[in-house]
PDB file of N, CA and C in Angstrom:
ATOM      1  N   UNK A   1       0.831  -1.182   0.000  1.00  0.00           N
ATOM      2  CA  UNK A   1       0.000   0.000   0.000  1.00  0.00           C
ATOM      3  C   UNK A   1       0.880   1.252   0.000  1.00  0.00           C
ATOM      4  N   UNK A   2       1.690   1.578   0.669  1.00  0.00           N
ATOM      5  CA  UNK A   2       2.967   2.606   0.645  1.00  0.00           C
ATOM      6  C   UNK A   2       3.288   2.838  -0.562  1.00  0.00           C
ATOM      7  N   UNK A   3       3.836   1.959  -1.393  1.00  0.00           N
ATOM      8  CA  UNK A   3       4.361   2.096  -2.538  1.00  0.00           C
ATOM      9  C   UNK A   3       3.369   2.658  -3.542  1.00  0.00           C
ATOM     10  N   UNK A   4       2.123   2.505  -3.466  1.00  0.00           N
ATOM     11  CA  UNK A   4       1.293   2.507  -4.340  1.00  0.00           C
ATOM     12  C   UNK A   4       0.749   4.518  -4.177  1.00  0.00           C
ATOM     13  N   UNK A   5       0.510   4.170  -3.171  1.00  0.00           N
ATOM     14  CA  UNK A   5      -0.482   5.811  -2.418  1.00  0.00           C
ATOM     15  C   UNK A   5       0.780   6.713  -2.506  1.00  0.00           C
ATOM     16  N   UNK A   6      -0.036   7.779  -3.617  1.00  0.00           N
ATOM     17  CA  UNK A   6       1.422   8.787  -3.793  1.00  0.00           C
ATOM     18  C   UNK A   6       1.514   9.582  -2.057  1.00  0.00           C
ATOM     19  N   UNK A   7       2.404  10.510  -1.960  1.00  0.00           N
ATOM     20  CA  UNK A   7       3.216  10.945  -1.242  1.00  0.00           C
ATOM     21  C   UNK A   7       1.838  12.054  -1.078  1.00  0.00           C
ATOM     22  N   UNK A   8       2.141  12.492   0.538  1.00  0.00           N
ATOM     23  CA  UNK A   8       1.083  13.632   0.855  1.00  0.00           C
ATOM     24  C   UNK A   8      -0.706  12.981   0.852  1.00  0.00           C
ATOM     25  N   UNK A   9      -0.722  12.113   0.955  1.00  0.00           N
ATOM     26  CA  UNK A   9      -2.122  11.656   0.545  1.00  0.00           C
ATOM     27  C   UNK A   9      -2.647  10.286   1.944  1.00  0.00           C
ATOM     28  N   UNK A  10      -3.507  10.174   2.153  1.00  0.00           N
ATOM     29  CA  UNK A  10      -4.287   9.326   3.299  1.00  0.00           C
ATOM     30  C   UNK A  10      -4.650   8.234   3.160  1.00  0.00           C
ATOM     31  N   UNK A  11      -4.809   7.274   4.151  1.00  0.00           N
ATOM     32  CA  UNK A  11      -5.179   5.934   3.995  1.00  0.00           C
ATOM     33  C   UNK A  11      -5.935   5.374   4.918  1.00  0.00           C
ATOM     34  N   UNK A  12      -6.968   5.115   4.789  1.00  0.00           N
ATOM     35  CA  UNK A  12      -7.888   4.591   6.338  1.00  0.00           C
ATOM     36  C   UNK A  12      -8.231   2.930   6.113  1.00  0.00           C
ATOM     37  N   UNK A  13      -8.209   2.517   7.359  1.00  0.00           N
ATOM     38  CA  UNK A  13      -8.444   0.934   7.220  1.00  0.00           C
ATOM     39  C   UNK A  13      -8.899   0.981   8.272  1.00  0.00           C
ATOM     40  N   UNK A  14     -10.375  -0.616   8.133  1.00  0.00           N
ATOM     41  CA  UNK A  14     -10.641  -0.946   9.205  1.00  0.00           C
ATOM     42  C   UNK A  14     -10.598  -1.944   9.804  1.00  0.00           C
ATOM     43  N   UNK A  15     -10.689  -2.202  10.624  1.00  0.00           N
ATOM     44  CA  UNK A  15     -10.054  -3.812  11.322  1.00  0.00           C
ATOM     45  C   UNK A  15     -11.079  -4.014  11.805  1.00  0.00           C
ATOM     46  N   UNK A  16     -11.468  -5.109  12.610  1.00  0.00           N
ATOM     47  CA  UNK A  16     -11.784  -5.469  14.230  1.00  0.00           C
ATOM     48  C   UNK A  16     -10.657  -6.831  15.021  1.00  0.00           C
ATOM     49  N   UNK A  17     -10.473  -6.983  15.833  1.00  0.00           N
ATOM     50  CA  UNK A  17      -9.799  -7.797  16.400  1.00  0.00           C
ATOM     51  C   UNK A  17     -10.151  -9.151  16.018  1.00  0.00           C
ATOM     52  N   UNK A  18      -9.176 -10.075  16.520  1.00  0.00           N
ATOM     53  CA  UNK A  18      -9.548 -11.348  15.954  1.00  0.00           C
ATOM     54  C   UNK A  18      -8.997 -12.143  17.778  1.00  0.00           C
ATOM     55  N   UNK A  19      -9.564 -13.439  17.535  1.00  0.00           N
ATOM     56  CA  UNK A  19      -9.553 -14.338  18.878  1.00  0.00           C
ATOM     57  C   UNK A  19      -8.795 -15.285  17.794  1.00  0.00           C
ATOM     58  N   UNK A  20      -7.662 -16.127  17.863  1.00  0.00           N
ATOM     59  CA  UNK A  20      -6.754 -17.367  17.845  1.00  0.00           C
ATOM     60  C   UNK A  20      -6.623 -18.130  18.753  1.00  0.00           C
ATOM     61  N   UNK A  21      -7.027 -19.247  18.937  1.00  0.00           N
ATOM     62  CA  UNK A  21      -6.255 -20.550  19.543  1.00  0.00           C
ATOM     63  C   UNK A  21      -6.537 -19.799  21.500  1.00  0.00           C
ATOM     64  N   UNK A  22      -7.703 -18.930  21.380  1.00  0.00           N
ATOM     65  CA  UNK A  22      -8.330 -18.129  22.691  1.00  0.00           C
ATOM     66  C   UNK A  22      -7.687 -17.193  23.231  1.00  0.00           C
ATOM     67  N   UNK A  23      -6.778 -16.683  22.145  1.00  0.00           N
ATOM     68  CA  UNK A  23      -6.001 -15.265  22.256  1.00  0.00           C
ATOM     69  C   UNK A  23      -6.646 -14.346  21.971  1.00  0.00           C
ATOM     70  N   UNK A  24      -6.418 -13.300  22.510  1.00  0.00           N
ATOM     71  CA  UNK A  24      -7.558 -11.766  21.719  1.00  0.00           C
ATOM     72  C   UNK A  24      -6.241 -10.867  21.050  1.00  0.00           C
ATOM     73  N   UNK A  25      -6.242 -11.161  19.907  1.00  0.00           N
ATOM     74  CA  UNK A  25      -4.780 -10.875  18.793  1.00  0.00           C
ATOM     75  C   UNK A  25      -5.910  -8.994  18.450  1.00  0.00           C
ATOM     76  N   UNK A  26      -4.954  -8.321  19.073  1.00  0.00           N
ATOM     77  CA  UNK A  26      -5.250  -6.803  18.803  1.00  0.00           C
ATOM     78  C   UNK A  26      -4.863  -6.354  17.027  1.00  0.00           C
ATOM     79  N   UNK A  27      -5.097  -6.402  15.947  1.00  0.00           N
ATOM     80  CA  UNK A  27      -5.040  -6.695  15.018  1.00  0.00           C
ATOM     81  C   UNK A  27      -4.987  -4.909  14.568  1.00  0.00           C
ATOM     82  N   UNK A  28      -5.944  -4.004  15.360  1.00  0.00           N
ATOM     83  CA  UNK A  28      -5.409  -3.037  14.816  1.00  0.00           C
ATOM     84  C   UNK A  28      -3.770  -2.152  15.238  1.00  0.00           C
ATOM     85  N   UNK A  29      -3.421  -2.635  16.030  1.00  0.00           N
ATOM     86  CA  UNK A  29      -2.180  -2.646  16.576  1.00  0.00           C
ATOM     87  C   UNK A  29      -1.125  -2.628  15.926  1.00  0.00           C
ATOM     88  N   UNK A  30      -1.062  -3.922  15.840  1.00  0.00           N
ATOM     89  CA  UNK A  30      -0.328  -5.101  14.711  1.00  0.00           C
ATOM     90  C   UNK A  30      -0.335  -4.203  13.500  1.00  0.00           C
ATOM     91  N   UNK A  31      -1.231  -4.077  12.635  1.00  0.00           N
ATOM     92  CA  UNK A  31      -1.612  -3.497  11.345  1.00  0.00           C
ATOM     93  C   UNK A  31      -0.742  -1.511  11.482  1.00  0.00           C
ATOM     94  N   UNK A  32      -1.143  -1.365  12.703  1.00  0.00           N
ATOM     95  CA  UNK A  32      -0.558   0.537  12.790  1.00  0.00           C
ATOM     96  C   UNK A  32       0.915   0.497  12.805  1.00  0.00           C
ATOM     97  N   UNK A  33       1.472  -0.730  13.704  1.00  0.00           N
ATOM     98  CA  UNK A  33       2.826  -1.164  13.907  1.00  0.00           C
ATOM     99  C   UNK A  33       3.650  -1.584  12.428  1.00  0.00           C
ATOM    100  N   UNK A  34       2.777  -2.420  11.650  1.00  0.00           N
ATOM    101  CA  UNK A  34       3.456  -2.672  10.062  1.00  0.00           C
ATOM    102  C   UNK A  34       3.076  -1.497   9.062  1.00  0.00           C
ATOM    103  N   UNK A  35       2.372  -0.804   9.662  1.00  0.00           N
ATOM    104  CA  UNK A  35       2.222   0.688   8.613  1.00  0.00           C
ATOM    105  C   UNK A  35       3.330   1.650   9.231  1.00  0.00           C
ATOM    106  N   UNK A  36       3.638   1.926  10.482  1.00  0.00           N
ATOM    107  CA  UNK A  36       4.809   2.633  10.718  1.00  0.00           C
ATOM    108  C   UNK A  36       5.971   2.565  10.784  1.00  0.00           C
ATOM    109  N   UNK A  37       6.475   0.944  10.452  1.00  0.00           N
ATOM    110  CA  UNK A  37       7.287   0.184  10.309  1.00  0.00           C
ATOM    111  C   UNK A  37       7.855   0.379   8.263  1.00  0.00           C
ATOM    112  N   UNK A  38       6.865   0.419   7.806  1.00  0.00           N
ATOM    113  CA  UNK A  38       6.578   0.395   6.234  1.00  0.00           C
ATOM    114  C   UNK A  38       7.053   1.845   5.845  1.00  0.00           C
ATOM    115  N   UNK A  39       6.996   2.996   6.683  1.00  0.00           N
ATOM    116  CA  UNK A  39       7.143   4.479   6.104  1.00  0.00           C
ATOM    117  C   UNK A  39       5.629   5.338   6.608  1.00  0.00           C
ATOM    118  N   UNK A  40       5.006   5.073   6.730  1.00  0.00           N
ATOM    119  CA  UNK A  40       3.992   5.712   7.210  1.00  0.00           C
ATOM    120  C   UNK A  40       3.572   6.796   8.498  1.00  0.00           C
ATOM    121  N   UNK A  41       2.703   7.432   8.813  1.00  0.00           N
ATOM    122  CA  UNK A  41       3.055   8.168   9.975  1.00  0.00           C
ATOM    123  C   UNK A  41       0.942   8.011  10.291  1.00  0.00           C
ATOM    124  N   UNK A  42       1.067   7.186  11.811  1.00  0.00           N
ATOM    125  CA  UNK A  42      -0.162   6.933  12.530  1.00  0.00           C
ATOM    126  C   UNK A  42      -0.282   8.292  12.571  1.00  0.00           C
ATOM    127  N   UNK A  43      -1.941   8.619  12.187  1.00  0.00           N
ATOM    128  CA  UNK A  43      -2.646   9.431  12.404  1.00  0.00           C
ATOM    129  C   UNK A  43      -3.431   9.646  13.713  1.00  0.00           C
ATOM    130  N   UNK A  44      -4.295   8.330  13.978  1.00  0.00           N
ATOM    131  CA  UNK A  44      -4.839   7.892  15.087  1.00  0.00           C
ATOM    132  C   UNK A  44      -5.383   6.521  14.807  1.00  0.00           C
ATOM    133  N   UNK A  45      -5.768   6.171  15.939  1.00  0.00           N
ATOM    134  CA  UNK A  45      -6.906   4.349  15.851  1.00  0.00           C
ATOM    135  C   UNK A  45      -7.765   4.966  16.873  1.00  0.00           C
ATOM    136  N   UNK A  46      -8.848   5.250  16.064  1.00  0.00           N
ATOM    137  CA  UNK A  46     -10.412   5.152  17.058  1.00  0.00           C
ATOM    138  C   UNK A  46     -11.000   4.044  16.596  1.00  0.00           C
ATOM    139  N   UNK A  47     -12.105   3.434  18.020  1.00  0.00           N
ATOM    140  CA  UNK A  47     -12.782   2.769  17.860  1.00  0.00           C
ATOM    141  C   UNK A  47     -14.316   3.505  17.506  1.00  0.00           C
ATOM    142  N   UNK A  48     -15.055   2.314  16.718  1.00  0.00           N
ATOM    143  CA  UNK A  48     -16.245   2.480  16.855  1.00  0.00           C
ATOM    144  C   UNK A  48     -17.525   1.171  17.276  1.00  0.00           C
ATOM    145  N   UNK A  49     -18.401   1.528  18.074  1.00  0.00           N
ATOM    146  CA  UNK A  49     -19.451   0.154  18.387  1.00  0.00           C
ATOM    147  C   UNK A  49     -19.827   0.380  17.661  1.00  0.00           C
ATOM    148  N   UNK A  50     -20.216  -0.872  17.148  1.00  0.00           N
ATOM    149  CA  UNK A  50     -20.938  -1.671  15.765  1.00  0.00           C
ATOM    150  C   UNK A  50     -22.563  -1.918  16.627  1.00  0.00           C
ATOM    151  N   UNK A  51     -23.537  -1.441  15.887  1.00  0.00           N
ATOM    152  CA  UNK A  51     -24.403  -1.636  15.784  1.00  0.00           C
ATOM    153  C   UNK A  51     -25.377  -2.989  15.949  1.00  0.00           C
ATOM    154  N   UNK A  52     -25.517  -4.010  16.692  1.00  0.00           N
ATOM    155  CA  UNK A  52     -25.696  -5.496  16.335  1.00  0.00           C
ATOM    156  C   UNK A  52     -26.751  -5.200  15.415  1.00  0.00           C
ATOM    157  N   UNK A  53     -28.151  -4.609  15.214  1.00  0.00           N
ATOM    158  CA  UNK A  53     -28.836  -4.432  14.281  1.00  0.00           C
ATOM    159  C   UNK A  53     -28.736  -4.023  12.643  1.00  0.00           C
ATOM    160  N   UNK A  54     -27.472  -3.763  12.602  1.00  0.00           N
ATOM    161  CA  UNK A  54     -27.350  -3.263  11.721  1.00  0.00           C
ATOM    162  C   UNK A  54     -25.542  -3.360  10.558  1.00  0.00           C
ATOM    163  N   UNK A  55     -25.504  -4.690  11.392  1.00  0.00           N
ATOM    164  CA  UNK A  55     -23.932  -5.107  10.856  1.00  0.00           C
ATOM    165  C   UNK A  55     -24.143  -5.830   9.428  1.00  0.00           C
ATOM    166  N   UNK A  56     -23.319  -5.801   8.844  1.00  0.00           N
ATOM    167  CA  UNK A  56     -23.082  -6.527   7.127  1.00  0.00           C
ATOM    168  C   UNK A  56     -22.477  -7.331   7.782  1.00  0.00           C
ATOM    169  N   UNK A  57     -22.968  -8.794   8.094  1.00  0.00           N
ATOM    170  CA  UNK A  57     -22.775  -9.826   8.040  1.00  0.00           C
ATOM    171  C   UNK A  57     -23.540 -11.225   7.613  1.00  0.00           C
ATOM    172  N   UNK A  58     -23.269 -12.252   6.936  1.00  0.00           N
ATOM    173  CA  UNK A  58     -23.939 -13.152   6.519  1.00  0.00           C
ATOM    174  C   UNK A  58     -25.229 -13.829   7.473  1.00  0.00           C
ATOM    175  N   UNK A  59     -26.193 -14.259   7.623  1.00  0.00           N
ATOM    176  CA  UNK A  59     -27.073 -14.057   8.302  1.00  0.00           C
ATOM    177  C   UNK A  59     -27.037 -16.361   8.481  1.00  0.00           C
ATOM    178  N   UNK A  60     -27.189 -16.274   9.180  1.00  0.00           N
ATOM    179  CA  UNK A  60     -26.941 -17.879   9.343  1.00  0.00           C
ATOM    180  C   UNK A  60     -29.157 -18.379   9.486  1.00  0.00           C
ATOM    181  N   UNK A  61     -28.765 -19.636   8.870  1.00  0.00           N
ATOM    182  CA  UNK A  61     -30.421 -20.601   8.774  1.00  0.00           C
ATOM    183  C   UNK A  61     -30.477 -20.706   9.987  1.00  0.00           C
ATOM    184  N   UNK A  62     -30.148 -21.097  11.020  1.00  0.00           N
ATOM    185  CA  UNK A  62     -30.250 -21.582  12.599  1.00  0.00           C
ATOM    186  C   UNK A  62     -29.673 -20.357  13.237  1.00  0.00           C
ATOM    187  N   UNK A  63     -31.057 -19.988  13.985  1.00  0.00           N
ATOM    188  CA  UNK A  63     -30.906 -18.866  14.831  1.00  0.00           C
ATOM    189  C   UNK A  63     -30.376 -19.120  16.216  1.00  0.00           C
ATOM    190  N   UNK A  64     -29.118 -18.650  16.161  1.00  0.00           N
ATOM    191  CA  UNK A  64     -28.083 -18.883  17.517  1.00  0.00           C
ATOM    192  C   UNK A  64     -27.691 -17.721  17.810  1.00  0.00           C
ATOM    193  N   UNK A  65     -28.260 -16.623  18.796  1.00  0.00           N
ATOM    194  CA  UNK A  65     -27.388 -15.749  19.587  1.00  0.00           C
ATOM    195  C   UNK A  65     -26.095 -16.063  20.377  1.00  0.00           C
ATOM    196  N   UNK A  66     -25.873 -16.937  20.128  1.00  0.00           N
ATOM    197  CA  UNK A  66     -24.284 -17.462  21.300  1.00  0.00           C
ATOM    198  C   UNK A  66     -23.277 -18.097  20.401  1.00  0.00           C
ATOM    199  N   UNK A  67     -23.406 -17.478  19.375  1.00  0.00           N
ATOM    200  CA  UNK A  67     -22.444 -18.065  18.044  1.00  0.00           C
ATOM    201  C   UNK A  67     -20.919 -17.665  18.373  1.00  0.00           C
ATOM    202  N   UNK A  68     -20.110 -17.905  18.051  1.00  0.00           N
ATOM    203  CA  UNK A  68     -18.707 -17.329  18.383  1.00  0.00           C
ATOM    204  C   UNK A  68     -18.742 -15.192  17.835  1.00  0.00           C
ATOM    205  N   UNK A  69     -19.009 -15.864  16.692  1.00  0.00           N
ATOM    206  CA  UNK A  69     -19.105 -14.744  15.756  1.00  0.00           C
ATOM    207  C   UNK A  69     -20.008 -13.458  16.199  1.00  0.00           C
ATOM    208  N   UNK A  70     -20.675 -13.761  16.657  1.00  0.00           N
ATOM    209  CA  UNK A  70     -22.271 -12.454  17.466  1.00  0.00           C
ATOM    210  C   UNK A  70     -21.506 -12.232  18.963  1.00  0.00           C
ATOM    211  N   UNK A  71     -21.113 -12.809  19.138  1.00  0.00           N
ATOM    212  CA  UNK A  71     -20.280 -13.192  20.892  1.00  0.00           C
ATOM    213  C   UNK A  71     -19.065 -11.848  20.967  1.00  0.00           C
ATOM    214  N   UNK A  72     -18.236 -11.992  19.696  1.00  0.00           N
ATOM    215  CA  UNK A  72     -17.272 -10.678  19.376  1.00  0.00           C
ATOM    216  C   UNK A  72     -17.178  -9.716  18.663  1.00  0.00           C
ATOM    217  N   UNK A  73     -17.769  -9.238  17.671  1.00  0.00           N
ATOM    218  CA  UNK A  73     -18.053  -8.676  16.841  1.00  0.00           C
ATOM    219  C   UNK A  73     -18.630  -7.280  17.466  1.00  0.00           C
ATOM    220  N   UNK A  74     -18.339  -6.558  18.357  1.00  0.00           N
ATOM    221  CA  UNK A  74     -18.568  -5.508  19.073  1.00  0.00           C
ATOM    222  C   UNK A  74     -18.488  -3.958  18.393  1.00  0.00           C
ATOM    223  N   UNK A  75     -16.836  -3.848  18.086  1.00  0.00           N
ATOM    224  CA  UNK A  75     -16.501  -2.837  17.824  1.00  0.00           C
ATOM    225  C   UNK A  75     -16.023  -2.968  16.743  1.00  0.00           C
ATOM    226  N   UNK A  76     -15.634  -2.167  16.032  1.00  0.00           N
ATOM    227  CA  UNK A  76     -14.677  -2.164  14.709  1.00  0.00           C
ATOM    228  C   UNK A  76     -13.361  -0.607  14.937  1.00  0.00           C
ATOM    229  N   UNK A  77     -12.322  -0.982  14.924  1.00  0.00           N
ATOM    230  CA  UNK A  77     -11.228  -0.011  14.435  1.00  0.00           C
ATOM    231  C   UNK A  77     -10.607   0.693  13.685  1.00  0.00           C
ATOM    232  N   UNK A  78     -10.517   1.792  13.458  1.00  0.00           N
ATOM    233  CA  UNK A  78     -10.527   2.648  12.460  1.00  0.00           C
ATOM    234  C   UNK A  78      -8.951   3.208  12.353  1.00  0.00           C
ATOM    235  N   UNK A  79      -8.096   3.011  11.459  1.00  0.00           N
ATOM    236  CA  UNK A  79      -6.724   3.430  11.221  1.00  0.00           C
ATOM    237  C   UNK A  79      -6.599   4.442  10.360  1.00  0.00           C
ATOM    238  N   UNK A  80      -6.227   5.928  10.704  1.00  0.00           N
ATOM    239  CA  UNK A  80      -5.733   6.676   9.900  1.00  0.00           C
ATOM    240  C   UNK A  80      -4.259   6.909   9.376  1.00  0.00           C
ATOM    241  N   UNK A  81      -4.076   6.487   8.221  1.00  0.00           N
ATOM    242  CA  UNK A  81      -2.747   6.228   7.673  1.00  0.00           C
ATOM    243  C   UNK A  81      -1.713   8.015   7.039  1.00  0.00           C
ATOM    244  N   UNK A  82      -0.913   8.317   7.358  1.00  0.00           N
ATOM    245  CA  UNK A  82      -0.085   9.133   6.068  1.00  0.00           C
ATOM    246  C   UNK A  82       0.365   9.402   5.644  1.00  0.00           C
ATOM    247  N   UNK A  83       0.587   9.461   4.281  1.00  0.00           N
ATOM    248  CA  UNK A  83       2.206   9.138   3.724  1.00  0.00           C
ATOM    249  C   UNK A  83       2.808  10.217   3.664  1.00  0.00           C
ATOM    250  N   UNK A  84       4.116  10.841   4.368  1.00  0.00           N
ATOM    251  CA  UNK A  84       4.593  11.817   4.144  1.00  0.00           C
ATOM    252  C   UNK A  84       5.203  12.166   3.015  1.00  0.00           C
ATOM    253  N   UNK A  85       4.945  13.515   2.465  1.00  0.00           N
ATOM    254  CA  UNK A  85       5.948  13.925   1.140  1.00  0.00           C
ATOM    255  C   UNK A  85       7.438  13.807   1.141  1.00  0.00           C
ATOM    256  N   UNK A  86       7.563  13.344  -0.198  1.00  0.00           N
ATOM    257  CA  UNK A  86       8.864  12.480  -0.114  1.00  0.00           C
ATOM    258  C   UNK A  86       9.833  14.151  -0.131  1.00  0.00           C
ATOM    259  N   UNK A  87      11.200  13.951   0.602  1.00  0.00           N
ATOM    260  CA  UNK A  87      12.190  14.895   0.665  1.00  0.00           C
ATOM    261  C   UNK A  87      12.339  14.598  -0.862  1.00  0.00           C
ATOM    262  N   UNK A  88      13.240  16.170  -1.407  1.00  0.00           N
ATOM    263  CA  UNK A  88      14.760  15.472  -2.797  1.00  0.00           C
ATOM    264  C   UNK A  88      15.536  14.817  -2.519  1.00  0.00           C
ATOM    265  N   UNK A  89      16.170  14.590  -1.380  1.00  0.00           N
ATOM    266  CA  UNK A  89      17.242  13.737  -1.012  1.00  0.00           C
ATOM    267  C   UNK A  89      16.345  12.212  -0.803  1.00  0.00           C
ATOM    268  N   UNK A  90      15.406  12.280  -0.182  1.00  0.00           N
ATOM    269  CA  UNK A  90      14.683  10.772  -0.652  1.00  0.00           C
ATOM    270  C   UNK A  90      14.404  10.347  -1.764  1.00  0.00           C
ATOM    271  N   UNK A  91      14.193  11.404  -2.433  1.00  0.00           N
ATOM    272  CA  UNK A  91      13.299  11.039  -4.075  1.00  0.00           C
ATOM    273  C   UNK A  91      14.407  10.660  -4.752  1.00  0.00           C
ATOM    274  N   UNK A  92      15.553  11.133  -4.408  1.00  0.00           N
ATOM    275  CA  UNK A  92      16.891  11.058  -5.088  1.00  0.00           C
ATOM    276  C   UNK A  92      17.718   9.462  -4.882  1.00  0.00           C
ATOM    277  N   UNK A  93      17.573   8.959  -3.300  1.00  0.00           N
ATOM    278  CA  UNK A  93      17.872   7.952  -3.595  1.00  0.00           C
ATOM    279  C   UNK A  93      17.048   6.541  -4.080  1.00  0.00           C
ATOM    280  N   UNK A  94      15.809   7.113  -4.049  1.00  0.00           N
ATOM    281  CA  UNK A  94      14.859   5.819  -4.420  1.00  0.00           C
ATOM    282  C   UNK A  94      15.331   5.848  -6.173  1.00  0.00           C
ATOM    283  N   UNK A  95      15.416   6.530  -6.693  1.00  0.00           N
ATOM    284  CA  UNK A  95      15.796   6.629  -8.200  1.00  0.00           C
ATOM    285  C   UNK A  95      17.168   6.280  -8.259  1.00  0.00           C
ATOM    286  N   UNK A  96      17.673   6.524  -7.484  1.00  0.00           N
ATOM    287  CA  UNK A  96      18.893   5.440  -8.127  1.00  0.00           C
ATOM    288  C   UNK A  96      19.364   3.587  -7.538  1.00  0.00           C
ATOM    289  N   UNK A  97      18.321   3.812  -6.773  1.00  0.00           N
ATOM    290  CA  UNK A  97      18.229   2.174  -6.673  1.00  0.00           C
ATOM    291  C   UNK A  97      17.084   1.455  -7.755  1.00  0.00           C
TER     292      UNK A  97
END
């Protein structure tokens, strides 16, 4: 994504967390950590509650409120990404590699 999104310009992503093997893997974290790691500069991570009435999710034949999936699905995370304008002395050495 860095490479792609010119210089001076924004990037928002959204996550929600994920549970592994009964871990609660913070995923927007992870994701802000490999965007600032990549060249990027964190804007912020707000959360937002998700609506249960009103989520885009696949709707299952057997009505189970205690599904894994309805159980976590709470919030969703919001990443503001941005790519800083490239210096001449940066622009200079990306062109000659």
């Amino acid at each position: 994504m860095f490479r792609v999104l010119r210089s001076g310009r924004a990037a928002v992503l959204v996550v929600q967390t994920s549970t592994m093997r009964g871990l609660d893997v913070q995923t927007h974290r992870c994701l802000a950590d490999i965007a600032y790691q990549s060249g990027f500069e964190v804007v912020r991570i707000g959360t937002r509650k998700l609506d249960g009435n009103r989520r885009m999710m696949p709707v299952s034949r057997i009505a189970n409120s205690d599904s894994r999936i309805e159980g976590r699905m709470h919030n969703e995370h919001v990443i503001g990404l941005w790519k800083p304008r490239a210096t001449p002395f940066a622009a200079a050495l990306t062109s000659i590699e």
